[in-house]
PDB file of N, CA and C in Angstrom:
ATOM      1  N   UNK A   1      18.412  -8.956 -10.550  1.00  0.00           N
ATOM      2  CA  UNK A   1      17.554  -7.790 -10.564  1.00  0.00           C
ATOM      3  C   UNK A   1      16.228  -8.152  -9.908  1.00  0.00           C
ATOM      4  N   UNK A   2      15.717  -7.232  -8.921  1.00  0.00           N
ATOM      5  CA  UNK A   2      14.550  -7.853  -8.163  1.00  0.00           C
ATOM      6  C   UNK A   2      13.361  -6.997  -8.679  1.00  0.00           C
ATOM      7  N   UNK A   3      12.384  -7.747  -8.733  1.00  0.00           N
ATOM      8  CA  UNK A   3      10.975  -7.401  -9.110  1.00  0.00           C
ATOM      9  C   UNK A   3      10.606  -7.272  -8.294  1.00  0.00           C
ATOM     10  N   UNK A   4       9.824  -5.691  -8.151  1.00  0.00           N
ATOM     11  CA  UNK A   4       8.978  -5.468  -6.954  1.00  0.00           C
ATOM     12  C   UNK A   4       7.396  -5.310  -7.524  1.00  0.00           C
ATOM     13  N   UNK A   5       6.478  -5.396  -6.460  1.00  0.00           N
ATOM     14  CA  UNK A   5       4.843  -4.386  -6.906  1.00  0.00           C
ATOM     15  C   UNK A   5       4.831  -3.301  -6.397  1.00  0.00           C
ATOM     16  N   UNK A   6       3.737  -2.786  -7.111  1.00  0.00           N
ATOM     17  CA  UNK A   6       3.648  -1.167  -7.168  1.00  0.00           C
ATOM     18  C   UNK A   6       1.819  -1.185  -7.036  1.00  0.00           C
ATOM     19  N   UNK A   7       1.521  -0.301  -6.585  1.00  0.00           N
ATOM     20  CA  UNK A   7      -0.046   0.427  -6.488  1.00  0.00           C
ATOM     21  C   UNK A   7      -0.142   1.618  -6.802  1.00  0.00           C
ATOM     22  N   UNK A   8      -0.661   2.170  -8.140  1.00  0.00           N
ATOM     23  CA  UNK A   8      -0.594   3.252  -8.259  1.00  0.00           C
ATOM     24  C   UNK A   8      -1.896   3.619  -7.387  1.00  0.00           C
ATOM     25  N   UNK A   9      -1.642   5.184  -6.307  1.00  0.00           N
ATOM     26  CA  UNK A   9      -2.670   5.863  -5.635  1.00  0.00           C
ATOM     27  C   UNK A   9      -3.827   6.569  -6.293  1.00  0.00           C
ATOM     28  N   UNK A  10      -2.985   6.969  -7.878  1.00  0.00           N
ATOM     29  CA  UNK A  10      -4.348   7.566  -8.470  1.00  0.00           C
ATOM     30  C   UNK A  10      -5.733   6.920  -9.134  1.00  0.00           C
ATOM     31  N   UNK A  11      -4.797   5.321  -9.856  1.00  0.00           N
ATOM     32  CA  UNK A  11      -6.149   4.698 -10.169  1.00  0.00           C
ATOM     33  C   UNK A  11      -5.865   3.190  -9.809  1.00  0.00           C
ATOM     34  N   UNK A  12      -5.459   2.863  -8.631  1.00  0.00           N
ATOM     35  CA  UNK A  12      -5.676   1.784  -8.019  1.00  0.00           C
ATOM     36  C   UNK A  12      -4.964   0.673  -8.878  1.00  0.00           C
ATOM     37  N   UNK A  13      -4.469   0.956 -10.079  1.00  0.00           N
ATOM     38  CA  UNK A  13      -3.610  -0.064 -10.809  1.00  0.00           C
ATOM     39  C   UNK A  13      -2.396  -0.864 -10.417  1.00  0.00           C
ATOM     40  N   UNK A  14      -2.353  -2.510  -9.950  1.00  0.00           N
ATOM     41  CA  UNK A  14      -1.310  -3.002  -9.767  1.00  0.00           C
ATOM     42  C   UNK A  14      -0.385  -3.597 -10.043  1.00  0.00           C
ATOM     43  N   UNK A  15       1.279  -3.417 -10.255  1.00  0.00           N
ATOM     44  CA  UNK A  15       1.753  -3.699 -11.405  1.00  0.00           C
ATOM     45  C   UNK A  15       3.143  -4.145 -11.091  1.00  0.00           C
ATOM     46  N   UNK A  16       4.158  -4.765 -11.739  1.00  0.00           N
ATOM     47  CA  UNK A  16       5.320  -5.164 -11.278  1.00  0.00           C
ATOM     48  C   UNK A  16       6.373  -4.477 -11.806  1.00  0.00           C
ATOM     49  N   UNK A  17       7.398  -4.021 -11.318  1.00  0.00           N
ATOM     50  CA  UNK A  17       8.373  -3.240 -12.145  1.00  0.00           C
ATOM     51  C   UNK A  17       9.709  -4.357 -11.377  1.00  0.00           C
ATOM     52  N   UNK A  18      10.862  -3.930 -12.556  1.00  0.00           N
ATOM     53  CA  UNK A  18      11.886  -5.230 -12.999  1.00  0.00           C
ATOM     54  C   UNK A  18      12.895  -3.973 -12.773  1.00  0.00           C
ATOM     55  N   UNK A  19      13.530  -3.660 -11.377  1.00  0.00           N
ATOM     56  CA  UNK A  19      14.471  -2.657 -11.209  1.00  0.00           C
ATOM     57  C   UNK A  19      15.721  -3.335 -11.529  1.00  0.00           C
ATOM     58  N   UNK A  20      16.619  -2.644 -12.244  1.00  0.00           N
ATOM     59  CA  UNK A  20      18.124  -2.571 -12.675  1.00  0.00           C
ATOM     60  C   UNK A  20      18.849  -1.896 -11.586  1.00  0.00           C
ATOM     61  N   UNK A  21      20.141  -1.979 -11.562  1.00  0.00           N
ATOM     62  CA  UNK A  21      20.706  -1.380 -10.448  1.00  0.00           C
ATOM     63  C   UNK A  21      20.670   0.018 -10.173  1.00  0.00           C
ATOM     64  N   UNK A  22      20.622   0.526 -11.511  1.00  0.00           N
ATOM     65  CA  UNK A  22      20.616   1.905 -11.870  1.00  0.00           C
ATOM     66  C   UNK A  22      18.973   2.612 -11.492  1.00  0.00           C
ATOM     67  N   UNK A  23      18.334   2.129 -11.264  1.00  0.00           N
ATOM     68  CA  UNK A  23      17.119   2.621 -11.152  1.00  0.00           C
ATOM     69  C   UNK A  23      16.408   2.727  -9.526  1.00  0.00           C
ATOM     70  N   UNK A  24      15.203   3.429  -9.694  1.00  0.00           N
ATOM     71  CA  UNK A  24      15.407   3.937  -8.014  1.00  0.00           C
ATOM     72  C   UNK A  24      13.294   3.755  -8.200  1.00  0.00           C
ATOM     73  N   UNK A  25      12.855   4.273  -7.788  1.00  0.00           N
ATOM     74  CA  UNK A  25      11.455   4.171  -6.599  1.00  0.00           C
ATOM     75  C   UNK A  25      11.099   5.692  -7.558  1.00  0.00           C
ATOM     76  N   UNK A  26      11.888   6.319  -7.714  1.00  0.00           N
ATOM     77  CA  UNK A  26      11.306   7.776  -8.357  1.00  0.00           C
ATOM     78  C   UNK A  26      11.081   7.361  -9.591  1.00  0.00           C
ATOM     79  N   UNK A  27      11.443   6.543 -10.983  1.00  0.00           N
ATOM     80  CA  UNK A  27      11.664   6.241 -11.872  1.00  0.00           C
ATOM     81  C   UNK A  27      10.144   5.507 -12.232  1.00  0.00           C
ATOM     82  N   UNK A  28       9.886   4.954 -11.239  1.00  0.00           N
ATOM     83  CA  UNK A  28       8.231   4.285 -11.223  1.00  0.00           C
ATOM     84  C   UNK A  28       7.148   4.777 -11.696  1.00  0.00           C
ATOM     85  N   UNK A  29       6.893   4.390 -12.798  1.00  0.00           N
ATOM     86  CA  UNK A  29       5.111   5.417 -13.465  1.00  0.00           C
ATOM     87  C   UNK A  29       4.190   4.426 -13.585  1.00  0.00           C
ATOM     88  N   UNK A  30       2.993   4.795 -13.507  1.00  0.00           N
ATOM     89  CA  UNK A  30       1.606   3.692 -13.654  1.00  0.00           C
ATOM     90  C   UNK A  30       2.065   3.439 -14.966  1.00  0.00           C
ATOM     91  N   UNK A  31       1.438   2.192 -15.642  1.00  0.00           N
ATOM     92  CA  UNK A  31       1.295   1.430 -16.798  1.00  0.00           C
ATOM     93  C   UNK A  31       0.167   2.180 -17.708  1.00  0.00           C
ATOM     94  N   UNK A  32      -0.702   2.298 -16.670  1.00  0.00           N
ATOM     95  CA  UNK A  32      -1.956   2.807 -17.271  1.00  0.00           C
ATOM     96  C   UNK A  32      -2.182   4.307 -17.188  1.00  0.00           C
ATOM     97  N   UNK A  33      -2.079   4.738 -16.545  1.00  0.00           N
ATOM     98  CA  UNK A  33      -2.103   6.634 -15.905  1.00  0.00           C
ATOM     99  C   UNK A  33      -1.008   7.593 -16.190  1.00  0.00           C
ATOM    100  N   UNK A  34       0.068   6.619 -16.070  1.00  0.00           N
ATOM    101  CA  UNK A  34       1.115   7.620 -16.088  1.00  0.00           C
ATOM    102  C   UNK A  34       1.677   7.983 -14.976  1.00  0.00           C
ATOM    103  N   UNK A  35       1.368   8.247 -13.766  1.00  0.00           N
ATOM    104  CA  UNK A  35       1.126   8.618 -12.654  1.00  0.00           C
ATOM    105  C   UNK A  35       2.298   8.023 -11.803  1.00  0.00           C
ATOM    106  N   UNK A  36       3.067   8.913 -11.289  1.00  0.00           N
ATOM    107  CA  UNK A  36       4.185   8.612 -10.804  1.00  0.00           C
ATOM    108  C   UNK A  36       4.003   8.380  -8.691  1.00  0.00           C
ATOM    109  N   UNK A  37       2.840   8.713  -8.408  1.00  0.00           N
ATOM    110  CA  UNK A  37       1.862   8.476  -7.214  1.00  0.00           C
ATOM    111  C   UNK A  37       2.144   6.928  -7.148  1.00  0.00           C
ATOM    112  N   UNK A  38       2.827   6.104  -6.202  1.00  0.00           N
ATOM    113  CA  UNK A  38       3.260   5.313  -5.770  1.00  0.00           C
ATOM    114  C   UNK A  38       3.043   4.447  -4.625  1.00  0.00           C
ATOM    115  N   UNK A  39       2.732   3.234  -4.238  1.00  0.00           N
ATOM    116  CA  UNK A  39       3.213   2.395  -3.065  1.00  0.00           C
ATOM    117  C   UNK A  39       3.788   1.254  -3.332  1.00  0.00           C
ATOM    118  N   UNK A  40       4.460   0.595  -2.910  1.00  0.00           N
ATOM    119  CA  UNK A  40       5.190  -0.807  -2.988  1.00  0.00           C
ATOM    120  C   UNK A  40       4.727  -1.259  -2.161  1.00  0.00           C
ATOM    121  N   UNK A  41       4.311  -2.505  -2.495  1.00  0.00           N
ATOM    122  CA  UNK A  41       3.351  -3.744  -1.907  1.00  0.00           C
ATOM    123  C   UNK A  41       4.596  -4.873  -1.211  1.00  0.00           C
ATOM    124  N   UNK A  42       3.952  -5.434  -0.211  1.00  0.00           N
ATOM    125  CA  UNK A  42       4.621  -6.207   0.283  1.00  0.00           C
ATOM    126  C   UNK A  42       4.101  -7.794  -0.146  1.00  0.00           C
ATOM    127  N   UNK A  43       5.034  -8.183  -1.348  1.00  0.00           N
ATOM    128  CA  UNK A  43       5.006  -9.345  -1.905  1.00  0.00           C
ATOM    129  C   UNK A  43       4.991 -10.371  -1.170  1.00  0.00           C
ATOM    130  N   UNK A  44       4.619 -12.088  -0.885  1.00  0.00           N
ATOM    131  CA  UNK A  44       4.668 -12.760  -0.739  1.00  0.00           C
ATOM    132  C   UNK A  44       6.085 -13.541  -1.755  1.00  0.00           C
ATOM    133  N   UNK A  45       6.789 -14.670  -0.957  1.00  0.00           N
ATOM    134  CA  UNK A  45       7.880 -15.305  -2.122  1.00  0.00           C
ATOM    135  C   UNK A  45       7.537 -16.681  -1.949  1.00  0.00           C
ATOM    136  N   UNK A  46       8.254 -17.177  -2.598  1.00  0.00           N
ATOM    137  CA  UNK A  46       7.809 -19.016  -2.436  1.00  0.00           C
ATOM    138  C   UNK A  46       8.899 -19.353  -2.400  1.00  0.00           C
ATOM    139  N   UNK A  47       9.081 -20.501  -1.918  1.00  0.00           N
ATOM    140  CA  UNK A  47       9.986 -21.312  -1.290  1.00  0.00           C
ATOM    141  C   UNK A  47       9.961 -22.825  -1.356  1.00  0.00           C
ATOM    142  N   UNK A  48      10.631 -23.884  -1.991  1.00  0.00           N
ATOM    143  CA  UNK A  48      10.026 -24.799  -1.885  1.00  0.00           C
ATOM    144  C   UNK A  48      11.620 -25.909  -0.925  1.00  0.00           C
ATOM    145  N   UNK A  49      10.842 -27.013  -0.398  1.00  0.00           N
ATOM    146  CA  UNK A  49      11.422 -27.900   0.555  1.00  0.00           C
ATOM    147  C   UNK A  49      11.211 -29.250   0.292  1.00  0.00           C
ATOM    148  N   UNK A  50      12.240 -30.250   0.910  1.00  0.00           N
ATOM    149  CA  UNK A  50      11.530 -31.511   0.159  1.00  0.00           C
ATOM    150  C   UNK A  50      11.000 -32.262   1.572  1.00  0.00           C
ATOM    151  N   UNK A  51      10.507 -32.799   1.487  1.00  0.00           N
ATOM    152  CA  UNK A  51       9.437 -33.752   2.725  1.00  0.00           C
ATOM    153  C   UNK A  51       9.283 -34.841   2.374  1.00  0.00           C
ATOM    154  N   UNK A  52       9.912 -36.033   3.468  1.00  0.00           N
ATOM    155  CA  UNK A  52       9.748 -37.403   2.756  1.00  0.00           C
ATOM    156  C   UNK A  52       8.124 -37.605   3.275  1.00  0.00           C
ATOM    157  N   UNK A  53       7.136 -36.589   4.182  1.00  0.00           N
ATOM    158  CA  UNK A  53       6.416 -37.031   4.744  1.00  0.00           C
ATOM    159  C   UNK A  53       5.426 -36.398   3.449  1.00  0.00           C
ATOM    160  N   UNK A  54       5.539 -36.201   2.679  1.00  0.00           N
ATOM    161  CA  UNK A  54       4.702 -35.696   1.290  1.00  0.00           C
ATOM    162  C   UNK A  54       4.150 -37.090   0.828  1.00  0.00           C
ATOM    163  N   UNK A  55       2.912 -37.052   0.345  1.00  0.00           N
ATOM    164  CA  UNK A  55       2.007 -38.553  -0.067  1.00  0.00           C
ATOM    165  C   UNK A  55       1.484 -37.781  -1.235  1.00  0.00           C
ATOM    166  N   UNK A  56       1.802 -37.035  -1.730  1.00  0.00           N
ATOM    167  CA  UNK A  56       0.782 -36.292  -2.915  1.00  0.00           C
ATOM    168  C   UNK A  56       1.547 -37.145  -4.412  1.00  0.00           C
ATOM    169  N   UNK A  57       0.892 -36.565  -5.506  1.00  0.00           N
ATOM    170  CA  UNK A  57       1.124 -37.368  -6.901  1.00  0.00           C
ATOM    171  C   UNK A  57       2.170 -36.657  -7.735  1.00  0.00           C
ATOM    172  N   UNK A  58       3.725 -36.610  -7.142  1.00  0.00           N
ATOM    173  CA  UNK A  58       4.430 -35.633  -8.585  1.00  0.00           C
ATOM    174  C   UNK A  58       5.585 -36.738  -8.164  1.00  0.00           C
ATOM    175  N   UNK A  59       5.932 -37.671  -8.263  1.00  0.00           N
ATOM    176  CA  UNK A  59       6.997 -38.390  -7.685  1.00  0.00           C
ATOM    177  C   UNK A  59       7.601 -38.424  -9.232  1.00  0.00           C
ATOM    178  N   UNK A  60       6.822 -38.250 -10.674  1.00  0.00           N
ATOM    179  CA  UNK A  60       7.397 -38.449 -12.015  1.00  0.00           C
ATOM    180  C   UNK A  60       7.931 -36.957 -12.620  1.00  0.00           C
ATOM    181  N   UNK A  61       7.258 -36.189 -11.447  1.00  0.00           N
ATOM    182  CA  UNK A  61       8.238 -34.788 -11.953  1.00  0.00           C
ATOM    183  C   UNK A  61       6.738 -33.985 -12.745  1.00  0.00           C
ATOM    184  N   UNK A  62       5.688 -34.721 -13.156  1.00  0.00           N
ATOM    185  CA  UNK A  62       4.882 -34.248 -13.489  1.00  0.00           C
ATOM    186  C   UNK A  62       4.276 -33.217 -13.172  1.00  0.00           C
ATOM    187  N   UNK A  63       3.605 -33.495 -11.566  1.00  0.00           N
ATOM    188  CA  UNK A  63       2.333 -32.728 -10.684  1.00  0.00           C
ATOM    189  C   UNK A  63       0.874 -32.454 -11.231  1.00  0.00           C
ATOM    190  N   UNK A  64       0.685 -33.492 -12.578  1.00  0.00           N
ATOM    191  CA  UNK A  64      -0.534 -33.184 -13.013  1.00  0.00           C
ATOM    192  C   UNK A  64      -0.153 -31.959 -13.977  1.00  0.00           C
ATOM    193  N   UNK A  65       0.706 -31.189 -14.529  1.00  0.00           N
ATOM    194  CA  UNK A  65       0.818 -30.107 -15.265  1.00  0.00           C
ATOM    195  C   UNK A  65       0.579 -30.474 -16.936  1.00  0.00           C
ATOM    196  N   UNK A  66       0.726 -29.710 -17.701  1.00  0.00           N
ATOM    197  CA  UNK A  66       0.859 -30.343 -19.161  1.00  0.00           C
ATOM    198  C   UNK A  66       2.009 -30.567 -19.528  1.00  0.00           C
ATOM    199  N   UNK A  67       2.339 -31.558 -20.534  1.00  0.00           N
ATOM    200  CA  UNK A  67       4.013 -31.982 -20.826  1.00  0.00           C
ATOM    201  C   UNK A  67       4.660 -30.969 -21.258  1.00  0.00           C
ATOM    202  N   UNK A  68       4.167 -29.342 -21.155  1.00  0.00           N
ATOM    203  CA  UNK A  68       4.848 -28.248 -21.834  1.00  0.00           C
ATOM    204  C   UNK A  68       6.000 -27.633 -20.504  1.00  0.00           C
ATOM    205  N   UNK A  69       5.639 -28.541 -19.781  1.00  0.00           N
ATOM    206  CA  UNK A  69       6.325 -27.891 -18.670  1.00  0.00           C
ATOM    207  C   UNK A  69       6.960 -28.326 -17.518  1.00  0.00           C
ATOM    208  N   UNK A  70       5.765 -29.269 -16.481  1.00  0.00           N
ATOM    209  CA  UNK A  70       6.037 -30.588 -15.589  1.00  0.00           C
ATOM    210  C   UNK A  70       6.249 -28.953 -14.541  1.00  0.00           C
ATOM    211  N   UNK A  71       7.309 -29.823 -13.590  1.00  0.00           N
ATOM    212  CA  UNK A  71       7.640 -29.232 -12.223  1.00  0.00           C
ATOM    213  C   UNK A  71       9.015 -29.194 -12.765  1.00  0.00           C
ATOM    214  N   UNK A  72       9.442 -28.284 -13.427  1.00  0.00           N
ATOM    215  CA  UNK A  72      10.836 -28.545 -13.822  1.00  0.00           C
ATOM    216  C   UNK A  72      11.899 -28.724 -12.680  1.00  0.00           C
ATOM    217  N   UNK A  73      11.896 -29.727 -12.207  1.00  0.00           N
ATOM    218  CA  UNK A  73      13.014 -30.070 -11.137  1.00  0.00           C
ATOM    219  C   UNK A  73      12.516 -29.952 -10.005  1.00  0.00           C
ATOM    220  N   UNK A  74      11.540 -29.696  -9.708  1.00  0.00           N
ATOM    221  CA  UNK A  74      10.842 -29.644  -8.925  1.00  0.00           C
ATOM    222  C   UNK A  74      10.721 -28.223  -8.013  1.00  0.00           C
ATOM    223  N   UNK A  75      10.150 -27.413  -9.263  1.00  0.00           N
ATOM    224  CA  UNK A  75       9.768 -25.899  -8.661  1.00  0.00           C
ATOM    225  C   UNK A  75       8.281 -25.756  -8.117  1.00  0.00           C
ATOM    226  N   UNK A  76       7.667 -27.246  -8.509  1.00  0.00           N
ATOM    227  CA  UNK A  76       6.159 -27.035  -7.871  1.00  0.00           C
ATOM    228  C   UNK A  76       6.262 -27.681  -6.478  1.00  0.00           C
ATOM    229  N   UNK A  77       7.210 -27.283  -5.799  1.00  0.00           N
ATOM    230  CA  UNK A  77       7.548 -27.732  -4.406  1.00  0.00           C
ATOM    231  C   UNK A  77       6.786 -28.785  -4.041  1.00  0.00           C
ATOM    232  N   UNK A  78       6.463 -29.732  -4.883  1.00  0.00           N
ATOM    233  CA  UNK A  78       5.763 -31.297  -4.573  1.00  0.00           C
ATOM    234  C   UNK A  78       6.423 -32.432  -4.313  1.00  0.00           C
ATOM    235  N   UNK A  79       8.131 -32.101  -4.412  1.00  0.00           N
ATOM    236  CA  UNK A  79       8.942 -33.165  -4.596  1.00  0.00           C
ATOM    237  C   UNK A  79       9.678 -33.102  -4.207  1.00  0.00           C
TER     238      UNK A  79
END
Protein backbone atom coordinates (compact mmCIF):
# COMPACT_ATOMS: atom_id res chain seq x y z
CA UNK A 1 0.00 0.00 0.00
CA UNK A 2 1.68 3.31 -1.02
CA UNK A 3 1.77 6.44 0.99
CA UNK A 4 1.33 9.47 -0.73
CA UNK A 5 1.36 13.58 0.43
CA UNK A 6 -1.33 15.71 0.20
CA UNK A 7 -1.62 19.77 0.50
CA UNK A 8 -4.69 20.79 1.49
CA UNK A 9 -5.54 24.26 -0.82
CA UNK A 10 -7.73 25.63 1.84
CA UNK A 11 -5.38 25.81 4.80
CA UNK A 12 -2.07 24.92 3.53
CA UNK A 13 -1.96 21.69 5.77
CA UNK A 14 0.51 18.86 4.82
CA UNK A 15 -0.21 15.44 5.36
CA UNK A 16 0.30 11.75 4.36
CA UNK A 17 -2.48 9.45 3.48
CA UNK A 18 -1.86 5.37 3.52
CA UNK A 19 -4.10 4.40 0.27
CA UNK A 20 -5.60 0.76 0.22
CA UNK A 21 -6.44 -0.57 -3.03
CA UNK A 22 -9.90 0.29 -2.65
CA UNK A 23 -9.44 3.87 -2.21
CA UNK A 24 -9.02 6.69 -4.74
CA UNK A 25 -7.76 10.70 -4.63
CA UNK A 26 -11.61 11.63 -4.01
CA UNK A 27 -11.65 9.86 -0.59
CA UNK A 28 -8.83 12.44 0.62
CA UNK A 29 -9.95 15.06 3.44
CA UNK A 30 -7.64 17.57 5.36
CA UNK A 31 -6.73 16.24 8.90
CA UNK A 32 -7.36 19.53 10.12
CA UNK A 33 -10.24 21.35 7.89
CA UNK A 34 -11.96 18.75 6.61
CA UNK A 35 -11.56 19.98 3.28
CA UNK A 36 -11.58 17.70 0.52
CA UNK A 37 -9.56 20.68 -1.79
CA UNK A 38 -6.51 18.69 -2.70
CA UNK A 39 -2.87 18.41 -4.28
CA UNK A 40 -0.45 15.54 -4.18
CA UNK A 41 3.03 16.45 -3.65
CA UNK A 42 5.76 15.01 -5.38
CA UNK A 43 7.65 13.00 -2.70
CA UNK A 44 11.22 12.42 -2.67
CA UNK A 45 12.21 8.28 -1.90
CA UNK A 46 15.43 6.96 -0.56
CA UNK A 47 17.40 4.50 -1.74
CA UNK A 48 20.29 3.09 -0.25
CA UNK A 49 23.65 1.39 -2.07
CA UNK A 50 26.71 -0.07 -0.75
CA UNK A 51 30.18 1.69 -1.65
CA UNK A 52 33.39 0.15 -0.78
CA UNK A 53 34.60 3.79 -1.44
CA UNK A 54 32.51 4.91 1.89
CA UNK A 55 35.20 5.98 4.87
CA UNK A 56 32.39 7.14 7.22
CA UNK A 57 31.77 5.42 10.94
CA UNK A 58 28.79 2.61 10.75
CA UNK A 59 30.99 -0.43 9.78
CA UNK A 60 29.31 -1.93 13.50
CA UNK A 61 25.86 -1.40 12.12
CA UNK A 62 25.60 1.42 14.56
CA UNK A 63 25.90 4.97 12.57
CA UNK A 64 26.11 6.79 15.81
CA UNK A 65 22.19 6.06 16.47
CA UNK A 66 20.92 4.93 19.98
CA UNK A 67 21.01 1.09 20.77
CA UNK A 68 17.09 1.38 20.33
CA UNK A 69 17.61 0.99 16.88
CA UNK A 70 21.25 1.11 14.99
CA UNK A 71 20.93 1.01 11.04
CA UNK A 72 18.95 -2.04 11.11
CA UNK A 73 20.81 -3.84 8.35
CA UNK A 74 21.78 -1.16 7.06
CA UNK A 75 18.78 1.18 6.17
CA UNK A 76 20.95 4.24 7.10
CA UNK A 77 22.55 3.65 3.70
CA UNK A 78 26.11 3.97 5.49
CA UNK A 79 27.01 0.44 4.88
Amino acid sequence: MPIFEYKCKECGTVYDVLHKSSSSKEDVVCPKCSSKKNVKLVSAFSSSFKSDSFSGGCSDGSCGTPSYGGCSGGMCGLN
